[in-house]
C-alpha atoms as a PDB file:
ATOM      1  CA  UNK A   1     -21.824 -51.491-125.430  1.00  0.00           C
ATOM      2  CA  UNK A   2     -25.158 -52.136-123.417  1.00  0.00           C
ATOM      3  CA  UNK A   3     -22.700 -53.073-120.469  1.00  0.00           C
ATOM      4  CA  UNK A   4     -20.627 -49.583-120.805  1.00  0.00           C
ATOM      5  CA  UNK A   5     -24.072 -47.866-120.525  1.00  0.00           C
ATOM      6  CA  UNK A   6     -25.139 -49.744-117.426  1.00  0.00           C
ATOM      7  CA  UNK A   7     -21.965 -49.007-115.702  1.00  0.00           C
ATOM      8  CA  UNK A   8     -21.983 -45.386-116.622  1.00  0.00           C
ATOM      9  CA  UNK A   9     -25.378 -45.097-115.467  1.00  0.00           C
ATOM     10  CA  UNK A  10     -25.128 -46.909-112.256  1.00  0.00           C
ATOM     11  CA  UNK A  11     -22.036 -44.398-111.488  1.00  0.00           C
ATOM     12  CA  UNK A  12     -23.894 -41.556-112.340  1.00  0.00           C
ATOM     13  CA  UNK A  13     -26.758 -42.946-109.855  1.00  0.00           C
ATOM     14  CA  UNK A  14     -24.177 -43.277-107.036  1.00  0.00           C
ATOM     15  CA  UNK A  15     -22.547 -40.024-107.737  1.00  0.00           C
ATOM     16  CA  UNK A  16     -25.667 -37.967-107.573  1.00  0.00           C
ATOM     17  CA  UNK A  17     -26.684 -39.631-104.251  1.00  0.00           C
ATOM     18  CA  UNK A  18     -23.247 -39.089-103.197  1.00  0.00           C
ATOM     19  CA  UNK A  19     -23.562 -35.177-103.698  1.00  0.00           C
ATOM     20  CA  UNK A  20     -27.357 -35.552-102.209  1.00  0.00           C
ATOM     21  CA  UNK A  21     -26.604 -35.965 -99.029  1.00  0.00           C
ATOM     22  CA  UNK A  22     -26.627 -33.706 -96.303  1.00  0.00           C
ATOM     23  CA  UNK A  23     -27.975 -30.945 -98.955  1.00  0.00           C
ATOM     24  CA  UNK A  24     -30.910 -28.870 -98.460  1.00  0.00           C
ATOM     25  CA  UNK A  25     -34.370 -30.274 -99.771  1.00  0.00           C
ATOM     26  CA  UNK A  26     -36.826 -28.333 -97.725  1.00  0.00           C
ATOM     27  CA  UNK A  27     -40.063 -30.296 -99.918  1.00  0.00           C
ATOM     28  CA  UNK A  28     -39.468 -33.318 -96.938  1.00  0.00           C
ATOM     29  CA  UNK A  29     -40.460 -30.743 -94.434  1.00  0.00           C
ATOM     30  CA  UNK A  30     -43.951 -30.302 -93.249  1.00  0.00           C
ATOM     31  CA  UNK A  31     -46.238 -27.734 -94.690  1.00  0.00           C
ATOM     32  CA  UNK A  32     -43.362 -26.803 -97.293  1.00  0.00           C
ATOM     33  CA  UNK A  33     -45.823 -28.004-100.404  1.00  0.00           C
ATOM     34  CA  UNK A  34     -48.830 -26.299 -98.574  1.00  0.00           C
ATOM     35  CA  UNK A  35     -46.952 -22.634 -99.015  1.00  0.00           C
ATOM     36  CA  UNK A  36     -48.285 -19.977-101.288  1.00  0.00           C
ATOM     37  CA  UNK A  37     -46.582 -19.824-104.371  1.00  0.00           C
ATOM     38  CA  UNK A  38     -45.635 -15.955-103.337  1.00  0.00           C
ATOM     39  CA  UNK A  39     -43.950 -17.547-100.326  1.00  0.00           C
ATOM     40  CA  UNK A  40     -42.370 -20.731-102.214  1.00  0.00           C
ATOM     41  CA  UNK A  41     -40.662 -17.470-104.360  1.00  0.00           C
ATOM     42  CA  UNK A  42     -38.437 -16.380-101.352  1.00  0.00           C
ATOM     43  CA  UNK A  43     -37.301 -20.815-101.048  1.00  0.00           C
ATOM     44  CA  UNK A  44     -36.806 -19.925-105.017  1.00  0.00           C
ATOM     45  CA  UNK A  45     -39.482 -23.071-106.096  1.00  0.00           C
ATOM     46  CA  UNK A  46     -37.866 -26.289-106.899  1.00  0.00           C
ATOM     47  CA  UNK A  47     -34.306 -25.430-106.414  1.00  0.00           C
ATOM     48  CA  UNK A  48     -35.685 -25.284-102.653  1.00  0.00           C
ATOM     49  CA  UNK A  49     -33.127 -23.013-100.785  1.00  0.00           C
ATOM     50  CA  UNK A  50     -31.391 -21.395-103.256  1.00  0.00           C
ATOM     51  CA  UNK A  51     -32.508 -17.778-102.612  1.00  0.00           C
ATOM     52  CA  UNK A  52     -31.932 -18.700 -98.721  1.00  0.00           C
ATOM     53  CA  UNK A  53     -28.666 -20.087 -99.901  1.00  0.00           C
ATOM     54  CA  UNK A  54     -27.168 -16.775-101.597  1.00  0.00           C
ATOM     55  CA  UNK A  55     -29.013 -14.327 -98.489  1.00  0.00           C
ATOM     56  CA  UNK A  56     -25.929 -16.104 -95.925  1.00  0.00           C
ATOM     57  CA  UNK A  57     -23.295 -16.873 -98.882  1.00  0.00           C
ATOM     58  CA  UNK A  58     -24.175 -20.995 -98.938  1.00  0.00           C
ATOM     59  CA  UNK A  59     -24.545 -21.105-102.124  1.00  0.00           C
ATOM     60  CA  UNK A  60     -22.640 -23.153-104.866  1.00  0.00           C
ATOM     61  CA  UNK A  61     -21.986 -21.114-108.061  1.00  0.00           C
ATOM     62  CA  UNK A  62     -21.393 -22.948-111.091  1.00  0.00           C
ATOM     63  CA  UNK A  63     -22.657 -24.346-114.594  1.00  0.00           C
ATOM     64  CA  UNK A  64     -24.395 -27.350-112.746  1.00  0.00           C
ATOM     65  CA  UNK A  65     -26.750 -26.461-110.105  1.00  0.00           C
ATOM     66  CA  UNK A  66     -25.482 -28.354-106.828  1.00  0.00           C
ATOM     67  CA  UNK A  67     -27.546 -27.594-103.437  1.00  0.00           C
ATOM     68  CA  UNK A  68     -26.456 -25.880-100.544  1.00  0.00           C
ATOM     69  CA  UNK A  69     -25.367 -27.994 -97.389  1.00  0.00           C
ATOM     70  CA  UNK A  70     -27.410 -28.664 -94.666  1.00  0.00           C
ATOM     71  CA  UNK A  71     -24.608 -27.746 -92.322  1.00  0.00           C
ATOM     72  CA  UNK A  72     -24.559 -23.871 -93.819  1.00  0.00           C
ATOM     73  CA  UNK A  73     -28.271 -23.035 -94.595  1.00  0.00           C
ATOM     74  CA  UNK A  74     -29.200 -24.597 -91.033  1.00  0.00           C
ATOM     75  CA  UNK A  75     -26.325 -23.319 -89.129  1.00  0.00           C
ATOM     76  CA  UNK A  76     -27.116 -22.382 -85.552  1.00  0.00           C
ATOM     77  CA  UNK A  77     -26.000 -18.678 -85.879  1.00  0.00           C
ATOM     78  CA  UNK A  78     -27.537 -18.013 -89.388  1.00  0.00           C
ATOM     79  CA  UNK A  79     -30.695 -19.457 -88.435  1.00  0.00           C
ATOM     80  CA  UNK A  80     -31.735 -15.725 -87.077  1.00  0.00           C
ATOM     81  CA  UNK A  81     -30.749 -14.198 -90.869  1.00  0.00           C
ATOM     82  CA  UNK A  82     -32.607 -16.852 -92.673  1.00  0.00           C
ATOM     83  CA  UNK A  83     -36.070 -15.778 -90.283  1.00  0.00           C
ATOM     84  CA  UNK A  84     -35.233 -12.282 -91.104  1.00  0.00           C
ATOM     85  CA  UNK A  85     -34.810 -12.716 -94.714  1.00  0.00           C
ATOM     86  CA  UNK A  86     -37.789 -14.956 -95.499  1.00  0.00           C
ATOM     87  CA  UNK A  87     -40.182 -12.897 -92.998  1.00  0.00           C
ATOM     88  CA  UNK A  88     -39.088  -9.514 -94.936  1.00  0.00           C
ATOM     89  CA  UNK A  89     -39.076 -11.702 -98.589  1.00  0.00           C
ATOM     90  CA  UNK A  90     -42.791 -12.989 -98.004  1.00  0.00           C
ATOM     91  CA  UNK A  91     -44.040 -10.079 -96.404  1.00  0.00           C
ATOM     92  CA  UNK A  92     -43.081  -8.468 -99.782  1.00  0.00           C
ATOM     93  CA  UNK A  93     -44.440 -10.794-101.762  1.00  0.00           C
ATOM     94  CA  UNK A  94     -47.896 -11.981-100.356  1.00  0.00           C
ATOM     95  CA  UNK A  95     -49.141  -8.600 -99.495  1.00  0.00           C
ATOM     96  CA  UNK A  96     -48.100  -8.753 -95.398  1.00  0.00           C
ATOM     97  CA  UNK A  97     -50.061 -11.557 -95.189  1.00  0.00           C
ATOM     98  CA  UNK A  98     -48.603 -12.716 -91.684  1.00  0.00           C
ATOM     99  CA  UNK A  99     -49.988 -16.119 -91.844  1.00  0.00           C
ATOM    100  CA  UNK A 100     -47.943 -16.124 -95.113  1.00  0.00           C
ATOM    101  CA  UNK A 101     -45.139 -15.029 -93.002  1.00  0.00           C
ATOM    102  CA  UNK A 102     -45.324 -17.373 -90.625  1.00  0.00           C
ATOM    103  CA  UNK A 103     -45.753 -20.462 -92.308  1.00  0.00           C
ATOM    104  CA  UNK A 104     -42.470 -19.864 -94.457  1.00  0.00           C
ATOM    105  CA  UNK A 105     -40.493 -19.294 -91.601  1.00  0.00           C
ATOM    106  CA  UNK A 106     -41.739 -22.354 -89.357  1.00  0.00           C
ATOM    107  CA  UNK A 107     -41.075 -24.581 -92.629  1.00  0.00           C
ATOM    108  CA  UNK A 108     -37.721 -23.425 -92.482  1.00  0.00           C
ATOM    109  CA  UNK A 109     -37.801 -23.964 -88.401  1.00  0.00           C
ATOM    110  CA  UNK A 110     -39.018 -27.517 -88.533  1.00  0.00           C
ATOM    111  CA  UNK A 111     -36.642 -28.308 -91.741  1.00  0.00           C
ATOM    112  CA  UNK A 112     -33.489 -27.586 -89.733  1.00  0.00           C
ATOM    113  CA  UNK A 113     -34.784 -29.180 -85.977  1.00  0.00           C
ATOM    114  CA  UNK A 114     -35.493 -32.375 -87.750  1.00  0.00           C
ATOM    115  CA  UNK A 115     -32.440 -32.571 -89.630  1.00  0.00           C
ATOM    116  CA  UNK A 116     -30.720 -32.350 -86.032  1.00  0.00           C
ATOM    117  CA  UNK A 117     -29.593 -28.318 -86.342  1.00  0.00           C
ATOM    118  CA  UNK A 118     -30.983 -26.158 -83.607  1.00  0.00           C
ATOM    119  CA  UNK A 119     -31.305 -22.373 -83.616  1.00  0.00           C
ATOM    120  CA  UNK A 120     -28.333 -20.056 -81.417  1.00  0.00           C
ATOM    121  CA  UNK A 121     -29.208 -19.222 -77.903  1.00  0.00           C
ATOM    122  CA  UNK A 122     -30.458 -16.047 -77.522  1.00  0.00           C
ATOM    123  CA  UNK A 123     -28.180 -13.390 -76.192  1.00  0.00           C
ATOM    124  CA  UNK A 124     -28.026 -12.780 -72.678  1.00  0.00           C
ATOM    125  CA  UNK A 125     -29.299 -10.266 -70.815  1.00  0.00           C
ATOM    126  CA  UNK A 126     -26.581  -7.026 -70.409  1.00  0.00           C
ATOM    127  CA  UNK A 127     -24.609  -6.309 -67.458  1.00  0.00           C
ATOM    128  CA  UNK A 128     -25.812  -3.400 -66.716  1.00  0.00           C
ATOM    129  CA  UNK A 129     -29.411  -3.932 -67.297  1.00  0.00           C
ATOM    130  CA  UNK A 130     -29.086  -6.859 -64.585  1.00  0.00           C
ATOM    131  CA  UNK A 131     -27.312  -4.546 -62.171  1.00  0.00           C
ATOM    132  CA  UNK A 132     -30.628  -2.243 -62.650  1.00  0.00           C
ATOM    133  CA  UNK A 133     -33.145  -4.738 -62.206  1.00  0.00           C
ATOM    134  CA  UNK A 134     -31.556  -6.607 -59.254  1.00  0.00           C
ATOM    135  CA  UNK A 135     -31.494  -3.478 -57.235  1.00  0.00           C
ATOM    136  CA  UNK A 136     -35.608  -2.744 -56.271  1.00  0.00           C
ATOM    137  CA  UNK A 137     -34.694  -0.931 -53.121  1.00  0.00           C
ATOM    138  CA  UNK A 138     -32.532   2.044 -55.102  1.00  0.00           C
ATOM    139  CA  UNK A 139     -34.995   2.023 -57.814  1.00  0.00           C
ATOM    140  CA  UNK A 140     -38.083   2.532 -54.743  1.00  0.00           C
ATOM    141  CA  UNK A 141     -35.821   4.843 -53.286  1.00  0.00           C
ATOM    142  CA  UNK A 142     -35.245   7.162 -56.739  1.00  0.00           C
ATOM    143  CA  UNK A 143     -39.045   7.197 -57.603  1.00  0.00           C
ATOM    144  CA  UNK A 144     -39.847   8.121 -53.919  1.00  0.00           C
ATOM    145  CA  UNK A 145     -37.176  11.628 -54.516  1.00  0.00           C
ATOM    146  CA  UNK A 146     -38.899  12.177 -58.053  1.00  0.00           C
ATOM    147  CA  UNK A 147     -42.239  12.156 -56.805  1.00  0.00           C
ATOM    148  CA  UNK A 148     -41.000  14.266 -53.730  1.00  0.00           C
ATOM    149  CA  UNK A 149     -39.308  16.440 -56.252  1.00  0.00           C
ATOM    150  CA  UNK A 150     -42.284  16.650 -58.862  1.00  0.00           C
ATOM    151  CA  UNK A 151     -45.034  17.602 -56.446  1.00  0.00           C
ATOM    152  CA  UNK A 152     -46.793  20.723 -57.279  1.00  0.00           C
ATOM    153  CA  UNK A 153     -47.146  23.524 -54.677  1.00  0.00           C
ATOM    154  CA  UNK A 154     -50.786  23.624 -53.068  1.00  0.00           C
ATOM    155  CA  UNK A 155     -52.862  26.164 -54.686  1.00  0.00           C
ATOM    156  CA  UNK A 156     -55.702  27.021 -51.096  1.00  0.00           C
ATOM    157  CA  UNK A 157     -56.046  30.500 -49.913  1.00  0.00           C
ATOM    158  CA  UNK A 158     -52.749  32.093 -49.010  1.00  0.00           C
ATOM    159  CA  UNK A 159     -51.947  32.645 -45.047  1.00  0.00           C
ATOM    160  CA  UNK A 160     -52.321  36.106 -43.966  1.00  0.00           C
ATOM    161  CA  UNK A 161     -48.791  37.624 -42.680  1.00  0.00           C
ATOM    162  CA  UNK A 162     -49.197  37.763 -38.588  1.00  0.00           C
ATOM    163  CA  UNK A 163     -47.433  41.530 -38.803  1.00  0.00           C
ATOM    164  CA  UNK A 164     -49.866  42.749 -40.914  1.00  0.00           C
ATOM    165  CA  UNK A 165     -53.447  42.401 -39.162  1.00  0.00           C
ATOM    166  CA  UNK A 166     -54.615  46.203 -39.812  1.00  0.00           C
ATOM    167  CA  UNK A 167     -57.943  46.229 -42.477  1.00  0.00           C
ATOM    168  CA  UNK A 168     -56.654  47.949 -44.968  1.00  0.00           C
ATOM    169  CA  UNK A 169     -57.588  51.631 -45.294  1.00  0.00           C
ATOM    170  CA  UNK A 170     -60.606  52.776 -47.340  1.00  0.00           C
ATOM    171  CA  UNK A 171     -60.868  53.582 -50.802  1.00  0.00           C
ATOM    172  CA  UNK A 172     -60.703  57.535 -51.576  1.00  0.00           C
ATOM    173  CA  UNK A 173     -59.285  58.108 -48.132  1.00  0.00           C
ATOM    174  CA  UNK A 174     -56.225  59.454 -46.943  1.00  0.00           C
ATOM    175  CA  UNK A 175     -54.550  56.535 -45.792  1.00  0.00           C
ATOM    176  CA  UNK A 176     -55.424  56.730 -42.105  1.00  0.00           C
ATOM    177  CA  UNK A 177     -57.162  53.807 -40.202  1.00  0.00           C
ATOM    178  CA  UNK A 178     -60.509  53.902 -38.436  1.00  0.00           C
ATOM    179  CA  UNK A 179     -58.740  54.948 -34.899  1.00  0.00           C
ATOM    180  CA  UNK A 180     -57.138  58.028 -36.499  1.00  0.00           C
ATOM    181  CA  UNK A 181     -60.204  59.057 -37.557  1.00  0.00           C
ATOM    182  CA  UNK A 182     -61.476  59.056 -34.403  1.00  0.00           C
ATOM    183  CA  UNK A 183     -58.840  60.482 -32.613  1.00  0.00           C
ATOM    184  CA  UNK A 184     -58.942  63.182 -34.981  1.00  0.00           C
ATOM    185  CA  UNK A 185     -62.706  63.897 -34.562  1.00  0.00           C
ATOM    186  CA  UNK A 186     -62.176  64.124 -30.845  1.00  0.00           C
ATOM    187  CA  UNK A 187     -59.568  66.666 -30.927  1.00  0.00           C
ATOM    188  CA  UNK A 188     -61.750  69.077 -33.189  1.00  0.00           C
ATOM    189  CA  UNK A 189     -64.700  68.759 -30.504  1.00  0.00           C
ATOM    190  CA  UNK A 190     -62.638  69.652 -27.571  1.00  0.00           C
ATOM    191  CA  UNK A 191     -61.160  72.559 -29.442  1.00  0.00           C
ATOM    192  CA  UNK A 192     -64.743  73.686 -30.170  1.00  0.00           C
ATOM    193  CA  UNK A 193     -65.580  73.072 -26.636  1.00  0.00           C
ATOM    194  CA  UNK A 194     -62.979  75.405 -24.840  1.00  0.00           C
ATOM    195  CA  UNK A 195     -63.407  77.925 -27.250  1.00  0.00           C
ATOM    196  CA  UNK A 196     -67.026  77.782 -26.829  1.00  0.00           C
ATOM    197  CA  UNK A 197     -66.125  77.816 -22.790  1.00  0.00           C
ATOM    198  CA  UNK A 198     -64.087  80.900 -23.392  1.00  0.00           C
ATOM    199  CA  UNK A 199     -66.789  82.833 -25.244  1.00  0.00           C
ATOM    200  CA  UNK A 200     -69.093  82.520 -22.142  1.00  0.00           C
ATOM    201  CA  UNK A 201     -66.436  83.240 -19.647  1.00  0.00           C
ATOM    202  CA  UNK A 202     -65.470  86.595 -21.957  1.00  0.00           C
ATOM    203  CA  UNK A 203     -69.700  87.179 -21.741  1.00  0.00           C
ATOM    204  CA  UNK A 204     -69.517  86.929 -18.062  1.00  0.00           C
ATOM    205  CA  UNK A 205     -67.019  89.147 -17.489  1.00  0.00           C
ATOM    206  CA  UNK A 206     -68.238  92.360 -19.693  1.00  0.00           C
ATOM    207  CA  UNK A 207     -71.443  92.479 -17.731  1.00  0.00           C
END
């Protein structure tokens, strides 16, 4: 009987480490026990990954909890949605605190780069923001015609039209300039003057 149990047990033993590896266990990563306990919340405590597990559908439903795989939770092109999720999860539950926020994710960082996973490449750079920046001579050329474009007109006294060098005529008068005046004032003394001529003659002649 004794013999049965030791057998059972031993297969149990081997079973368990069987399903154990290459599983997620995020407490043999650095700084994972020096989290918050609002942080460890979002790593869902000791079943270590489980929350992270169901946010990118590596998860294992089932009566017997069984731990996600280290090839799905650290997957190079999930790693981004795990960040997400546990910068958005601790943010919410330790106030903002970014050195929460931090932490959490960098555990999760260093977890995966030890265990040999690296994060996706970030995406390139568009085509046609390339074609943009590559091109400093049209985009020189396009600020030089806006600024020649958006320059306001000058604002100094305005020129005085050539054609139109008369001084303007006085106020109250009748529109004529100085010289018609003038003109006008000699005309009326003449007149006076022969008549007054004319008088003297017509005197001269009665006597």
């Amino acid at each position: 009987m004794l013999h049965r149990i030791l057998l059972l047990s031993t297969i149990l033993t081997l079973l368990t480490s069987i399903s154990a590896t290459g599983t997620v266990s995020f407490d043999s990563s650095n700084g994972y026990k020096n989290l918050r306990a609002c942080a460890l919340r979002c790593y869902d405590g000791n079943r270590q990954g489980d929350n992270i597990a169901r946010q990118i559908s590596c998860d294992k439903p089932g009566i017997v909890y069984v731990p996600a795989d280290n090839d799905c939770v650290c997957r190079s092109d999930l790693q981004e949605n795990v960040v997400r999720y546990l910068s958005n999860c601790v943010s919410t539950y330790c106030s903002a605190n970014q050195l929460d926020v931090s932490s959490a994710t960098q555990v999760y960082k260093d977890y995966c780069n030890s265990a040999g996973y690296s994060a996706a490449a970030p995406k390139s750079v568009s085509a046609q923001a390339t074609g943009v920046t590559s091109r400093p001579s049209e985009i020189s050329g396009s600020m030089r015609t806006v600024a020649s474009s958006s320059t306001p007109p000058e604002t100094g006294a305005p020129v005085a039209n050539p054609t139109n060098s008369n001084p303007p005529a006085a106020q109250g008068g009748s529109g004529l300039s100085l010289g018609g005046w003038i003109g006008i004032a000699a005309g009326v003394i003449g007149a006076l003057a022969a008549v007054v001529g004319c008088y003297f003659k017509w005197k001269q002649s009665r006597k």
